[in-house]
N, C-alpha and C. Protein backbone atom coordinates (compact mmCIF):
# COMPACT_ATOMS: atom_id res chain seq x y z
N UNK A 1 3.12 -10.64 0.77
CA UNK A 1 1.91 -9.87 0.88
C UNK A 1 1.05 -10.46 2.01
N UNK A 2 0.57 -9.88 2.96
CA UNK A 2 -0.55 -10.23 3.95
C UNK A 2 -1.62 -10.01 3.05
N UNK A 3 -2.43 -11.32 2.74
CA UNK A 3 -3.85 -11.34 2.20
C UNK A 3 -4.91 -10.69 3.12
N UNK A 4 -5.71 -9.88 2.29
CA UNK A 4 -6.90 -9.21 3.13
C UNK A 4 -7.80 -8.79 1.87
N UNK A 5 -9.10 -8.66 2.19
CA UNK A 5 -10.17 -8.22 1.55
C UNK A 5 -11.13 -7.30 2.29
N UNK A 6 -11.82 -6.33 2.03
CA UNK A 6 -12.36 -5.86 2.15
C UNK A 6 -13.38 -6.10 3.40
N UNK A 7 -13.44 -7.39 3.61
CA UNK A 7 -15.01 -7.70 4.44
C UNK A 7 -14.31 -8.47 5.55
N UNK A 8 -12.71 -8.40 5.50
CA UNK A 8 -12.25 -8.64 6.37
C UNK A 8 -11.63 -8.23 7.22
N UNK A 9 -11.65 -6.56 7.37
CA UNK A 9 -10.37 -5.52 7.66
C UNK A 9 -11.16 -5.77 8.97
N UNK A 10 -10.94 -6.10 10.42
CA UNK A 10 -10.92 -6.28 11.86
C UNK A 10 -11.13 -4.83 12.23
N UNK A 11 -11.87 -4.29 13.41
CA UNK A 11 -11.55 -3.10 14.03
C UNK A 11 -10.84 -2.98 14.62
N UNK A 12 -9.74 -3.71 15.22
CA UNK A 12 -8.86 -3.43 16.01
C UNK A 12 -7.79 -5.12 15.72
N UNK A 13 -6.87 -4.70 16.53
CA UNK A 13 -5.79 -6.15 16.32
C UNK A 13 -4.98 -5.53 15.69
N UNK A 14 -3.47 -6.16 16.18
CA UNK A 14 -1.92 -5.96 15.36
C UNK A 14 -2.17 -7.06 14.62
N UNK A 15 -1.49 -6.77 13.14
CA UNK A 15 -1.25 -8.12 12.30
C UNK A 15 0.17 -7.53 11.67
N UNK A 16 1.14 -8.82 11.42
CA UNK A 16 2.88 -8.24 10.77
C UNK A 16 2.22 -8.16 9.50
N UNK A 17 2.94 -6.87 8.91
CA UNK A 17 2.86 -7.05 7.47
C UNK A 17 4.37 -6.77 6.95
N UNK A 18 4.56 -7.64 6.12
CA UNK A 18 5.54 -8.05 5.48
C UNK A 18 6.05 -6.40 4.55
N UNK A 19 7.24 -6.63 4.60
CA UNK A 19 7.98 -5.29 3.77
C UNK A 19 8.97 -5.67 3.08
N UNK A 20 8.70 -4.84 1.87
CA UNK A 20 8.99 -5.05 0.43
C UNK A 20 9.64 -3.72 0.10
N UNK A 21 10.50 -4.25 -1.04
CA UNK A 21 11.48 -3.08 -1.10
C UNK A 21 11.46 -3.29 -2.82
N UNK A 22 11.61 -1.91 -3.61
CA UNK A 22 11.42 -1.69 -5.15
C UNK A 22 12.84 -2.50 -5.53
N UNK A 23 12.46 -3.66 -6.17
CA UNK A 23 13.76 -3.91 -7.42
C UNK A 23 13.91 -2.97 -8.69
N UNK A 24 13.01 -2.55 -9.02
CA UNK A 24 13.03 -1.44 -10.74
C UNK A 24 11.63 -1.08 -10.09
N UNK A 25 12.17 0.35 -11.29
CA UNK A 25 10.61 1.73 -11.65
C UNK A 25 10.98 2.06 -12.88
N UNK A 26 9.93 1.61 -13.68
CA UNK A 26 9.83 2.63 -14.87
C UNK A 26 9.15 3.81 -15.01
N UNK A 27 8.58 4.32 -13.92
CA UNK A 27 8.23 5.50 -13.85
C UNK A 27 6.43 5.59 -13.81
N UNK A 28 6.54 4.43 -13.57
CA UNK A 28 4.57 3.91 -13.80
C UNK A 28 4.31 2.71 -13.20
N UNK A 29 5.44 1.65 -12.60
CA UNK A 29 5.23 0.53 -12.05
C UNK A 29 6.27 0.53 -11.63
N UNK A 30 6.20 -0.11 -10.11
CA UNK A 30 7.53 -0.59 -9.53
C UNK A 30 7.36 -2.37 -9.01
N UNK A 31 8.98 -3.24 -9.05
CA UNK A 31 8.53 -4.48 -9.24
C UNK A 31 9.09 -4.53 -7.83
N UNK A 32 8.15 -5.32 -6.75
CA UNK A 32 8.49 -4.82 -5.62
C UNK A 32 8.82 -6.37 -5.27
N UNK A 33 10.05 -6.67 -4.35
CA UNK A 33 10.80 -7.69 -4.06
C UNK A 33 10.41 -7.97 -2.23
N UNK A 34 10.25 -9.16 -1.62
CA UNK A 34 10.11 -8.99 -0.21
C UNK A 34 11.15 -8.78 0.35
N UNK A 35 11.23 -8.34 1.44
CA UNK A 35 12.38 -8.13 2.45
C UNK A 35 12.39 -9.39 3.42
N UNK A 36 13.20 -9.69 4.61
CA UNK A 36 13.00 -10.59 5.12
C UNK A 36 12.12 -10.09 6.22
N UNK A 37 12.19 -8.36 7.01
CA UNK A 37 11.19 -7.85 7.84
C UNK A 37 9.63 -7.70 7.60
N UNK A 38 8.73 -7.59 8.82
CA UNK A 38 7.86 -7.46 9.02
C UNK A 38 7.70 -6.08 10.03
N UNK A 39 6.48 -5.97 9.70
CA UNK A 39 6.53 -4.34 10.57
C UNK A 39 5.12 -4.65 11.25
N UNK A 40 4.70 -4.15 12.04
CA UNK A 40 3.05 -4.27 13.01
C UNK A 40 2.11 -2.83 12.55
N UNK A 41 1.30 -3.80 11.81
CA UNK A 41 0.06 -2.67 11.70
C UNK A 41 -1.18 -3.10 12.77
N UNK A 42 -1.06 -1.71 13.03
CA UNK A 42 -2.45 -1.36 14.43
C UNK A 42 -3.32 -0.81 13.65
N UNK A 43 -4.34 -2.51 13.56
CA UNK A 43 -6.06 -1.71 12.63
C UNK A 43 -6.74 -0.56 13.43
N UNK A 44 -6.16 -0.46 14.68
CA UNK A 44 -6.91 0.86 15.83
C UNK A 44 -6.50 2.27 14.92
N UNK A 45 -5.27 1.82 14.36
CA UNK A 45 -4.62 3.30 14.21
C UNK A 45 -5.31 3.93 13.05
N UNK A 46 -6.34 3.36 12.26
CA UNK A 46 -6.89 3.42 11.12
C UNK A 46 -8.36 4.00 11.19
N UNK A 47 -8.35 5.54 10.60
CA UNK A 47 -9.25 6.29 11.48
C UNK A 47 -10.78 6.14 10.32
N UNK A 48 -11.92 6.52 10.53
CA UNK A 48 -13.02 5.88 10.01
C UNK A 48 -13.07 5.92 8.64
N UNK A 49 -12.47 7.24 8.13
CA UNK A 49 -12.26 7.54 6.49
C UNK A 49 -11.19 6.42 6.23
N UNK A 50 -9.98 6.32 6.95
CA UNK A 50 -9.12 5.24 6.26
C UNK A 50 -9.85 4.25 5.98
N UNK A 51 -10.61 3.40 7.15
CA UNK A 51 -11.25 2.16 6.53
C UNK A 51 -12.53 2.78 5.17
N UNK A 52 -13.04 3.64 5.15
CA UNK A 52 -13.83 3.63 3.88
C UNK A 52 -13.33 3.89 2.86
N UNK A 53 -12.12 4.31 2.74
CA UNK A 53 -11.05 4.09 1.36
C UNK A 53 -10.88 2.57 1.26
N UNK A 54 -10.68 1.77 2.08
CA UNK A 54 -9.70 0.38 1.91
C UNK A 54 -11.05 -0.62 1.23
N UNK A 55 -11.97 -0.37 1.69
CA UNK A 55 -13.34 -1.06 1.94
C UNK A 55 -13.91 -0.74 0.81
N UNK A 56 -14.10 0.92 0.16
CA UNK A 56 -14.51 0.85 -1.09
C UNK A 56 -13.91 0.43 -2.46
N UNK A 57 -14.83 0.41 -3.40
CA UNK A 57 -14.51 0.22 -4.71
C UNK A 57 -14.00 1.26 -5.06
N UNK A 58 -12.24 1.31 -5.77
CA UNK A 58 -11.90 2.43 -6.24
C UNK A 58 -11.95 2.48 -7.89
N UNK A 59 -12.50 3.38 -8.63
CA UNK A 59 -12.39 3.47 -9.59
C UNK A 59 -13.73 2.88 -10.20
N UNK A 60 -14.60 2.22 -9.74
CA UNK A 60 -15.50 1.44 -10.28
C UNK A 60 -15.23 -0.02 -10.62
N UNK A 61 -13.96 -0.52 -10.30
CA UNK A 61 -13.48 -2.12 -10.18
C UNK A 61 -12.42 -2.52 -9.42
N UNK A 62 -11.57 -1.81 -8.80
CA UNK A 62 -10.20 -1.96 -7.97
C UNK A 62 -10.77 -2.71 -6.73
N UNK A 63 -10.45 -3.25 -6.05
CA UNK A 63 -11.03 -4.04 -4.58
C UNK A 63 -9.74 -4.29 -4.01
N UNK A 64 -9.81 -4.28 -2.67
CA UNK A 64 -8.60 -4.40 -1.83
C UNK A 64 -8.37 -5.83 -1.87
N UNK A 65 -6.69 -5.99 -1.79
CA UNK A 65 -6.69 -7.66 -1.70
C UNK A 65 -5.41 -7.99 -0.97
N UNK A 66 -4.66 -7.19 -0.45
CA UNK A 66 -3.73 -7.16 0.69
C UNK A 66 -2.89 -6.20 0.73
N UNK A 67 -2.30 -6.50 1.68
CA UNK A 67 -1.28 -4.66 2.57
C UNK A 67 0.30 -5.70 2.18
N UNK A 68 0.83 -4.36 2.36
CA UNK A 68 2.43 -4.61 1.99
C UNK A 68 2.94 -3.37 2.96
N UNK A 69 4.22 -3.51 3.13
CA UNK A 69 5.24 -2.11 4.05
C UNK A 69 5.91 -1.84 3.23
N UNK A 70 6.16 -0.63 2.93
CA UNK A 70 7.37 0.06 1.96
C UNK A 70 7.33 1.13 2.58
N UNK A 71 8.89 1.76 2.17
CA UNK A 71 9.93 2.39 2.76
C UNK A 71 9.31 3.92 2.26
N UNK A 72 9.09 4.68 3.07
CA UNK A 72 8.06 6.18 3.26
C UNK A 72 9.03 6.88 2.55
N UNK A 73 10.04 6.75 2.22
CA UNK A 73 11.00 8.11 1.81
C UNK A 73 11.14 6.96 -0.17
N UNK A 74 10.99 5.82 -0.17
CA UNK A 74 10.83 5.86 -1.57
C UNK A 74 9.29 6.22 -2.39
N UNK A 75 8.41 5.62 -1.22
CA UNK A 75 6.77 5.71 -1.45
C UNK A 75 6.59 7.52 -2.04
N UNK A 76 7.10 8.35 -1.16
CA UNK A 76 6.85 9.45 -1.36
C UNK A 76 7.69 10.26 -2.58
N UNK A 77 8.74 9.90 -2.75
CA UNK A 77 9.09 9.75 -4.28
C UNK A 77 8.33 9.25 -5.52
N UNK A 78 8.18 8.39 -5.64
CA UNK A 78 7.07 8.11 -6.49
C UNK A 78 6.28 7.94 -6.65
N UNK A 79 5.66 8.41 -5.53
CA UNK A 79 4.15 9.37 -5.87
C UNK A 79 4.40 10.90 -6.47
N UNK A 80 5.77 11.32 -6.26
CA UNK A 80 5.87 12.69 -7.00
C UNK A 80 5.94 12.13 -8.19
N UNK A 81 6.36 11.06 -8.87
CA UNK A 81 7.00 11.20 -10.32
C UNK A 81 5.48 10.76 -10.43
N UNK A 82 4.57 9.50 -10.23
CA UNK A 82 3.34 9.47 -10.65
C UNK A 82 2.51 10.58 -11.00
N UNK A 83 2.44 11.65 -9.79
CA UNK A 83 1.04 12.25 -10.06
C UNK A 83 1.96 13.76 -10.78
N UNK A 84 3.35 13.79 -10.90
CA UNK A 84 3.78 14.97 -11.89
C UNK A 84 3.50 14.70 -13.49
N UNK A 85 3.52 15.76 -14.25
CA UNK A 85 3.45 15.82 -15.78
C UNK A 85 1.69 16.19 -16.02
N UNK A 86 1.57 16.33 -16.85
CA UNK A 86 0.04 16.48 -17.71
C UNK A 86 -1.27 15.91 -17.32
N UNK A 87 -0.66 14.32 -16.99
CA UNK A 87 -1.52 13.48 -16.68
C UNK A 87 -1.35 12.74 -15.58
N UNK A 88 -1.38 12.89 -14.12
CA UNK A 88 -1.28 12.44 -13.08
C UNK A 88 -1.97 10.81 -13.25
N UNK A 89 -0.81 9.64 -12.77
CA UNK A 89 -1.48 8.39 -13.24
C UNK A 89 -1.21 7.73 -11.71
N UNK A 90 -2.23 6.33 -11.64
CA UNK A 90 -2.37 5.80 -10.23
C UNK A 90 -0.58 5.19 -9.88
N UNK A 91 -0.13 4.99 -8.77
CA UNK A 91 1.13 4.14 -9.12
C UNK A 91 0.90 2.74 -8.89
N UNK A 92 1.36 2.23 -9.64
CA UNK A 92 1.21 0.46 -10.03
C UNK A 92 2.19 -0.11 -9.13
N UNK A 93 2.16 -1.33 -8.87
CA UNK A 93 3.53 -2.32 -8.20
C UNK A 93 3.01 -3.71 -8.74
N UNK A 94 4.27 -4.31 -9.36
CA UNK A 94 4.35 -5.90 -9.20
C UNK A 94 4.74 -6.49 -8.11
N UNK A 95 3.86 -7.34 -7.57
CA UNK A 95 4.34 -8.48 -6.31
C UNK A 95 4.06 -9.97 -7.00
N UNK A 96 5.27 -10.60 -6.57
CA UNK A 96 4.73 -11.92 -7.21
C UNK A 96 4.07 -11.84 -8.97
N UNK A 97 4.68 -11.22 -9.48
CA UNK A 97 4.23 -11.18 -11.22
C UNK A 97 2.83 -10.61 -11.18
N UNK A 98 2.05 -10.21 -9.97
CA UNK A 98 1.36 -9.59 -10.35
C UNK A 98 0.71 -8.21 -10.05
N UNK A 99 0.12 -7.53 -10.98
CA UNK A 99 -0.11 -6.08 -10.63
C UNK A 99 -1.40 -5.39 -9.84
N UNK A 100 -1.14 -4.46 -9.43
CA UNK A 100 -1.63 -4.30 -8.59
C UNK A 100 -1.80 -2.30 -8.75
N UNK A 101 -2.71 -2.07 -8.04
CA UNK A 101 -2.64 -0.42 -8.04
C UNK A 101 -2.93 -0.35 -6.48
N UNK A 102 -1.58 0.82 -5.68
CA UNK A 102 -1.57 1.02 -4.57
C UNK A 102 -1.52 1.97 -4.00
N UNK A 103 -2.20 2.34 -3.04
CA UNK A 103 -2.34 3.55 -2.14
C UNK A 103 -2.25 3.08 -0.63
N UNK A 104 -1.73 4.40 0.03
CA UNK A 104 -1.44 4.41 1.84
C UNK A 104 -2.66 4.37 2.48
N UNK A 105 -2.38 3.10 3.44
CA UNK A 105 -3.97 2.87 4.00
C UNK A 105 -3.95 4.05 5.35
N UNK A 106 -3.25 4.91 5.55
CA UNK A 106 -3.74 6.06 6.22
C UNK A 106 -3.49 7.40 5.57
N UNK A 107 -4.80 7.67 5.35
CA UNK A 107 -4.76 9.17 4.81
C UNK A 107 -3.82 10.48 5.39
N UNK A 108 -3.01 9.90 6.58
CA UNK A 108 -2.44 10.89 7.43
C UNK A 108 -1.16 10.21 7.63
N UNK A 109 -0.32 9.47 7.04
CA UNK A 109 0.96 8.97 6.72
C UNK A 109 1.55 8.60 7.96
N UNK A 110 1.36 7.08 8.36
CA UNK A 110 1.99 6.53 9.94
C UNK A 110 3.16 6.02 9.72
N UNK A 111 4.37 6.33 10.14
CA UNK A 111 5.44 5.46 9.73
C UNK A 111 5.29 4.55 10.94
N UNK A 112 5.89 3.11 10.60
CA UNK A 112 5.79 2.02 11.49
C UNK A 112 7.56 1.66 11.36
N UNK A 113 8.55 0.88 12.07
CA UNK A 113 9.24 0.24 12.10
C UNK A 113 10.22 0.96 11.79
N UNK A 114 10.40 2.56 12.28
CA UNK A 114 11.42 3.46 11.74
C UNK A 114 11.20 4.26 10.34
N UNK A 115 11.01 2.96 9.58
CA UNK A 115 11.04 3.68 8.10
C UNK A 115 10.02 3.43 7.00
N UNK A 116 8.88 2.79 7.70
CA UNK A 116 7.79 1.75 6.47
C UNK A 116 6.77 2.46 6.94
N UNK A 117 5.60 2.37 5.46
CA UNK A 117 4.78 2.70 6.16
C UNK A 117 3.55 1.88 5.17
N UNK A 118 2.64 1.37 5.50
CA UNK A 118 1.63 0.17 5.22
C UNK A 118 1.09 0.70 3.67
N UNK A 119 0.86 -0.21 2.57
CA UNK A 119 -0.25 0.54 1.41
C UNK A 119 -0.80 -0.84 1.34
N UNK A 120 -2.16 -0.53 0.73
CA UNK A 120 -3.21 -1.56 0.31
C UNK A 120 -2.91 -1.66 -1.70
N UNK A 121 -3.52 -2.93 -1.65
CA UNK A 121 -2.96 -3.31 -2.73
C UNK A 121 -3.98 -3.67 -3.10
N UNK A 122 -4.59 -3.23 -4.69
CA UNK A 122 -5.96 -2.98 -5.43
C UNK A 122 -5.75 -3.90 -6.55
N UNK A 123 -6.64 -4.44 -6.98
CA UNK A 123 -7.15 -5.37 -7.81
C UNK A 123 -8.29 -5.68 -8.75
């Protein structure tokens, strides 16, 4: 995980963020394993609404606490199985034993490195 907080997101600058790939999904959490790649996120590419998603409080306690890369064609899978059924729920990930609730830090879906594409990781 690249550590980041909120009061630290830069306006501009490449930083590698590390990419992680799902070991298991139960259909509400996935336990996400590192890869040995890194992919380059461009804070430029991150348009003014993206940073006021990353920056705010989601939910009334969630706070950003670092970015991860995962693979756009599983991400977008399970966000269908999350937000399908009755009750559309946030999707969860374990890193390092711990959990986390995550969303794509661009509202307009950037793939980076062929196949990844960056989410922030809530706390």
């Amino acid at each position: 995980m690249y550590p980041l907080v909120a009061a630290g997101i830069p306006a501009s600058g490449v930083v590698e963020v590390p990419c992680y790939a799902a070991a298991s999904f139960n259909g509400r959490t996935a336990v996400l394993r590192p890869e040995v790649r890194r992919v380059p996120l461009d804070f430029a590419s991150l348009s003014e609404r993206d940073v006021e998603l990353m920056v705010s409080v989601r939910a009334e306690e969630w706070v950003l606490r670092g970015l991860v890369a995962v693979d756009v064609d599983w991400l977008v899978g399970v966000l269908e199985v999350v937000s399908s059924g009755p009750q559309p729920r946030p999707l969860g990930v374990e890193v390092d034993d711990v959990w986390f609730f995550v969303a794509p830090l661009h509202s307009v879906p950037t793939v980076v490195g062929g196949r990844y594409v960056a989410v922030g990781l809530y706390r």
